[in-house]
Protein backbone atom coordinates (compact mmCIF):
# COMPACT_ATOMS: atom_id res chain seq x y z
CA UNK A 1 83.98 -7.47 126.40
CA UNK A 2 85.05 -5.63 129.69
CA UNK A 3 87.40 -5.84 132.37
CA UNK A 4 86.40 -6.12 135.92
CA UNK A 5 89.71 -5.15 137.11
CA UNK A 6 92.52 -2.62 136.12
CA UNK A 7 95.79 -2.55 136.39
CA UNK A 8 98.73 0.27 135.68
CA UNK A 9 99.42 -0.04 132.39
CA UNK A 10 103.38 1.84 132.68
CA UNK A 11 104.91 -0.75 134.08
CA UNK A 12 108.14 -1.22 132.20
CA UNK A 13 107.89 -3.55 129.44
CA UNK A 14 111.29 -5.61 128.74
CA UNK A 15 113.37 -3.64 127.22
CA UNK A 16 111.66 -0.25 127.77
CA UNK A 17 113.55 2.55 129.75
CA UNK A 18 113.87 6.34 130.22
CA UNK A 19 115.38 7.86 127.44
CA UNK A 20 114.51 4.71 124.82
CA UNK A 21 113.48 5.00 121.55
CA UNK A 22 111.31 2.37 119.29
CA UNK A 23 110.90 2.18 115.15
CA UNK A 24 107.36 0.85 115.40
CA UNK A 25 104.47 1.28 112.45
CA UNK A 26 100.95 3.27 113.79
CA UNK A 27 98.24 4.25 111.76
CA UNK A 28 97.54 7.84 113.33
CA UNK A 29 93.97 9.95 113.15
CA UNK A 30 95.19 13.73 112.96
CA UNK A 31 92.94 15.14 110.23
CA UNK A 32 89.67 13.25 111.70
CA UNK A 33 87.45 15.78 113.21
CA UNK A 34 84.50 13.15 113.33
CA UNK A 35 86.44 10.55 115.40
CA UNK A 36 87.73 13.36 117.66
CA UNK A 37 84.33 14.23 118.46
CA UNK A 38 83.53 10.38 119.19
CA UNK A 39 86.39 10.25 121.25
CA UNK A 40 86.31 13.28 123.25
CA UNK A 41 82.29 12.56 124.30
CA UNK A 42 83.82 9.20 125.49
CA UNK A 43 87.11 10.65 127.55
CA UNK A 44 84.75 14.01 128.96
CA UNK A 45 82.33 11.12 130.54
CA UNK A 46 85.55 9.53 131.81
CA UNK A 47 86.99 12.83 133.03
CA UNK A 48 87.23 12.96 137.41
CA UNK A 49 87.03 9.58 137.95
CA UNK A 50 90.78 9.44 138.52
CA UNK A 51 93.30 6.62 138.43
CA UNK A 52 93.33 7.41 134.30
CA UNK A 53 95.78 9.31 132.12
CA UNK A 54 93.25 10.59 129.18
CA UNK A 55 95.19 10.19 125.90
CA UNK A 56 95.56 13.95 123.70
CA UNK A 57 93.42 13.95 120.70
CA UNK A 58 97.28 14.29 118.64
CA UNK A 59 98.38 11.09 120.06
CA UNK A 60 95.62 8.70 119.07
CA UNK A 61 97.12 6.05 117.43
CA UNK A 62 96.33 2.34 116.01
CA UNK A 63 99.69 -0.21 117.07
CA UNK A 64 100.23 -1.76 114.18
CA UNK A 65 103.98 -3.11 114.60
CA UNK A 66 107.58 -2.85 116.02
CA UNK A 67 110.65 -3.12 114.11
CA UNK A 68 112.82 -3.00 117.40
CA UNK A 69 114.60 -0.04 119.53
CA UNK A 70 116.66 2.56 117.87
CA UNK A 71 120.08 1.56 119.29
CA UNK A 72 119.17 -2.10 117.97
CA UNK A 73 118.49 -1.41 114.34
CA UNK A 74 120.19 0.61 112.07
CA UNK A 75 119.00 3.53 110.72
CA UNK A 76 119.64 1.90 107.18
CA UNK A 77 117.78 -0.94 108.05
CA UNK A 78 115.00 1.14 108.56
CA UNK A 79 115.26 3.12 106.04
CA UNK A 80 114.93 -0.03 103.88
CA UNK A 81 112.05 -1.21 105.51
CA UNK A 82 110.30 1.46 104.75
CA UNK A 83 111.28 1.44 101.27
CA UNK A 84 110.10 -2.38 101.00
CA UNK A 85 106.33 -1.52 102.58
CA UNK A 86 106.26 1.17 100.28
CA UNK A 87 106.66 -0.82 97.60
CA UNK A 88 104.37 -3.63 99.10
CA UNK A 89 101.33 -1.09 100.25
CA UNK A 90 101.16 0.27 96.83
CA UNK A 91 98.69 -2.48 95.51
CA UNK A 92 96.63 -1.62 98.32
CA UNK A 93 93.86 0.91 98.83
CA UNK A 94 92.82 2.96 101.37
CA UNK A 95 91.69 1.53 104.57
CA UNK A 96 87.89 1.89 106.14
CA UNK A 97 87.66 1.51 109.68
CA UNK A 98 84.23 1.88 112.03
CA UNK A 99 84.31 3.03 115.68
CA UNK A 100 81.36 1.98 117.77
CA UNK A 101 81.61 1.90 121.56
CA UNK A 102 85.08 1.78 123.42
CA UNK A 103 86.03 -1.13 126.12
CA UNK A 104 87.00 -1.17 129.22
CA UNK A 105 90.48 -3.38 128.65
CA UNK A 106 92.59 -4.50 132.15
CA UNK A 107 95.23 -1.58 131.16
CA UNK A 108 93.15 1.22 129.27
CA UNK A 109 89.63 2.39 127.29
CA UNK A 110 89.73 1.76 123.29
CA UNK A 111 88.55 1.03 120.75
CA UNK A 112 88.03 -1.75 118.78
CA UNK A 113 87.41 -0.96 115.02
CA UNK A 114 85.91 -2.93 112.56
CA UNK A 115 86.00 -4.57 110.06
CA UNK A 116 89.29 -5.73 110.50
CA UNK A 117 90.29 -7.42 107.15
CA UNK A 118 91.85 -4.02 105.93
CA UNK A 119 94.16 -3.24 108.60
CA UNK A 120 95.23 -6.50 109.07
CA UNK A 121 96.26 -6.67 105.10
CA UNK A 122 98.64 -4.02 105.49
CA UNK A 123 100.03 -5.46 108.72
CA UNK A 124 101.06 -7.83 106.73
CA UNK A 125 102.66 -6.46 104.09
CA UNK A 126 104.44 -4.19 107.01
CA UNK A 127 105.68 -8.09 108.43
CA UNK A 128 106.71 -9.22 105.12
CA UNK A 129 108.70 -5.95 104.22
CA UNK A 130 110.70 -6.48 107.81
CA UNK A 131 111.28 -10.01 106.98
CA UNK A 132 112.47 -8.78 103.34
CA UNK A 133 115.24 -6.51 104.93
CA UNK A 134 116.33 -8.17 108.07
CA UNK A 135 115.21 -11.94 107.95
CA UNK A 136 111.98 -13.91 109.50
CA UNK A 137 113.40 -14.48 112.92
CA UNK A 138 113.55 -10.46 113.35
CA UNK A 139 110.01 -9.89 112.70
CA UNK A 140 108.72 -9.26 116.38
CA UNK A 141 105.66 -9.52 117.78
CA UNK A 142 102.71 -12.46 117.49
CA UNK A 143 100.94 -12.74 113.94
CA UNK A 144 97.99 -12.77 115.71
CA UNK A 145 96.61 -9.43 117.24
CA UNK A 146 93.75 -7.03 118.43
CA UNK A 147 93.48 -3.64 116.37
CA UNK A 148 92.90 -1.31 119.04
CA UNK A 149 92.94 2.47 120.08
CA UNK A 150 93.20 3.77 122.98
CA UNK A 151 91.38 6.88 124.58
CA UNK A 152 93.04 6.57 127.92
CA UNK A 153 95.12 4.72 130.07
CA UNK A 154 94.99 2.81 133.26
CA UNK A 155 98.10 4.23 135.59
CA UNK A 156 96.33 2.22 139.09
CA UNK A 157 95.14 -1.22 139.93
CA UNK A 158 91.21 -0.96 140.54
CA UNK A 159 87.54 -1.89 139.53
CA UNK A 160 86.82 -1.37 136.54
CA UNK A 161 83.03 -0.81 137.58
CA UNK A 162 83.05 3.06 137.28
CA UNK A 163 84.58 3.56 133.87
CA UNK A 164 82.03 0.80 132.03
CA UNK A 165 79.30 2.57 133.87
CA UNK A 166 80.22 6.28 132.34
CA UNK A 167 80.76 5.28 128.70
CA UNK A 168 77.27 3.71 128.96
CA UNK A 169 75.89 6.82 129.48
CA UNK A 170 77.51 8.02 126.24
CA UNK A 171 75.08 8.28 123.38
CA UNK A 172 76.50 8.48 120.23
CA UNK A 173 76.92 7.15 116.87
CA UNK A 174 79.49 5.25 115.17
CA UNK A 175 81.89 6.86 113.12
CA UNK A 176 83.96 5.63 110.00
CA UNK A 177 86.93 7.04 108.60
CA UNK A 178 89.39 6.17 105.77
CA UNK A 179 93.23 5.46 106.79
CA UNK A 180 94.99 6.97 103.70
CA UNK A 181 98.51 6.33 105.03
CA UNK A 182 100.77 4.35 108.03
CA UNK A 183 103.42 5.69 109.72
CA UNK A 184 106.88 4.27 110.25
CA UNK A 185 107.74 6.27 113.56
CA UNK A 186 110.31 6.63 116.80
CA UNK A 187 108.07 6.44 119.23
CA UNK A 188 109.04 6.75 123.61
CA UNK A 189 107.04 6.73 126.70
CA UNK A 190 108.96 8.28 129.12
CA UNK A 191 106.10 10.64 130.16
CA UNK A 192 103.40 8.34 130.82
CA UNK A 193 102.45 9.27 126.92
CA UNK A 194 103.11 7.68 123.95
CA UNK A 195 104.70 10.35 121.62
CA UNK A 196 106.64 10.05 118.36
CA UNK A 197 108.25 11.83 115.71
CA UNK A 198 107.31 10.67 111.71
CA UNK A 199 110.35 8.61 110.24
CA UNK A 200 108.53 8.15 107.05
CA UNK A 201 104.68 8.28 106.23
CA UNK A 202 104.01 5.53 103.66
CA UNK A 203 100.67 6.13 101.73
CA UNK A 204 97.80 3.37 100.99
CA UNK A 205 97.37 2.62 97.26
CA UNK A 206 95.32 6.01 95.52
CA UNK A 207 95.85 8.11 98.77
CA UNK A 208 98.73 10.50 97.66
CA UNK A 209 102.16 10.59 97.95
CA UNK A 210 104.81 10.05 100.60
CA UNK A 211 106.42 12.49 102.78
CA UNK A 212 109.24 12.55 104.92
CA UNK A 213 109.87 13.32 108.74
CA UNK A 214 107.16 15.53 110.78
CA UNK A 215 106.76 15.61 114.81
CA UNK A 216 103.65 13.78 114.63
């Protein structure tokens, strides 16, 4: 599925500001050198045609799910969270995901990776580990969602005509990688990028051990 139309995809979202932090949990691709390639034969055929804010290969990222902003939730609740997914991930193995061909989505280019049965596990246990710590009615977000990642974002409102046109001129195969870990990060926006800094990197069942904070 494509969009015909675009639209800037920084407006602010409630809550969002300069200067505003988020605990949120990603799965990240640093590490992938296959998926980079994928991606970057996608974002050169996208490069010139302006109105698009191509996303650096070391912020590629899978939203998984928000916890809430940093001067909501303690840093002990958190830190608890993470403690419960931890424990709830660790019957879990490592996740397979396939990337085919990106979309053309109303606010950027991603993504869509299959199958989605995997990803959508751990989601779950991340849900259940927020509810463990700070009770069902915090758990935000829908239950329902759309693995995605993006390649690039929309920053104008416009037809989305010329983008669909260059990725169909892309030739390339599809590319599957294993997610070994998620991230539990502090994530901002305040330069038309999504950038973060590690809080705690939680491993997938048989994928090695945890670590502790890192910029990415």
């Amino acid at each position: 599925m494509t969009g015909s139309r675009m639209r800037d995809h920084w407006w602010w979202r409630p809550g969002w500001r300069i200067g505003r932090r988020l605990y949120t949990f990603h799965a990240t691709f640093d590490g992938q050198p296959e998926l980079h390639q994928l991606v970057t034969a996608h974002q050169t055929a996208l490069s010139g045609l302006g109105s698009l804010d191509i996303i650096p290969l070391e912020w590629l990222h899978l939203t998984m799910q928000g916890i809430g902003f940093t001067d909501e939730v303690a840093a002990a609740d958190a830190d608890a969270i993470a403690v419960a997914a931890t424990a709830r991930l660790a019957s879990l193995g490592p996740v397979e995901l396939t990337f085919t061909r990106p979309i053309v989505d109303p606010e950027s280019v991603q993504f869509q990776p299959q199958p989605v049965e995997g990803i959508d596990e751990v989601r779950r246990a991340v849900r259940a580990a927020i509810a463990q710590v700070r009770g069902t009615e915090q758990v935000p977000e829908e239950e329902s969602w759309v693995p995605h990642m993006s390649i690039a974002y929309s920053n104008a409102d416009g037809s989305a005509e010329p983008y669909v046109e260059a990725l169909e001129r892309v030739q390339t195969e599809p590319v599957t990688v294993t997610v070994p870990r998620i991230r539990l990060i502090v994530i901002h926006r305040d330069e038309r990028l999504y950038q973060w800094e590690t809080h705690r990197a939680i491993p997938l069942a048989g994928a090695g051990g945890a670590s502790g904070t890192s910029n990415r």
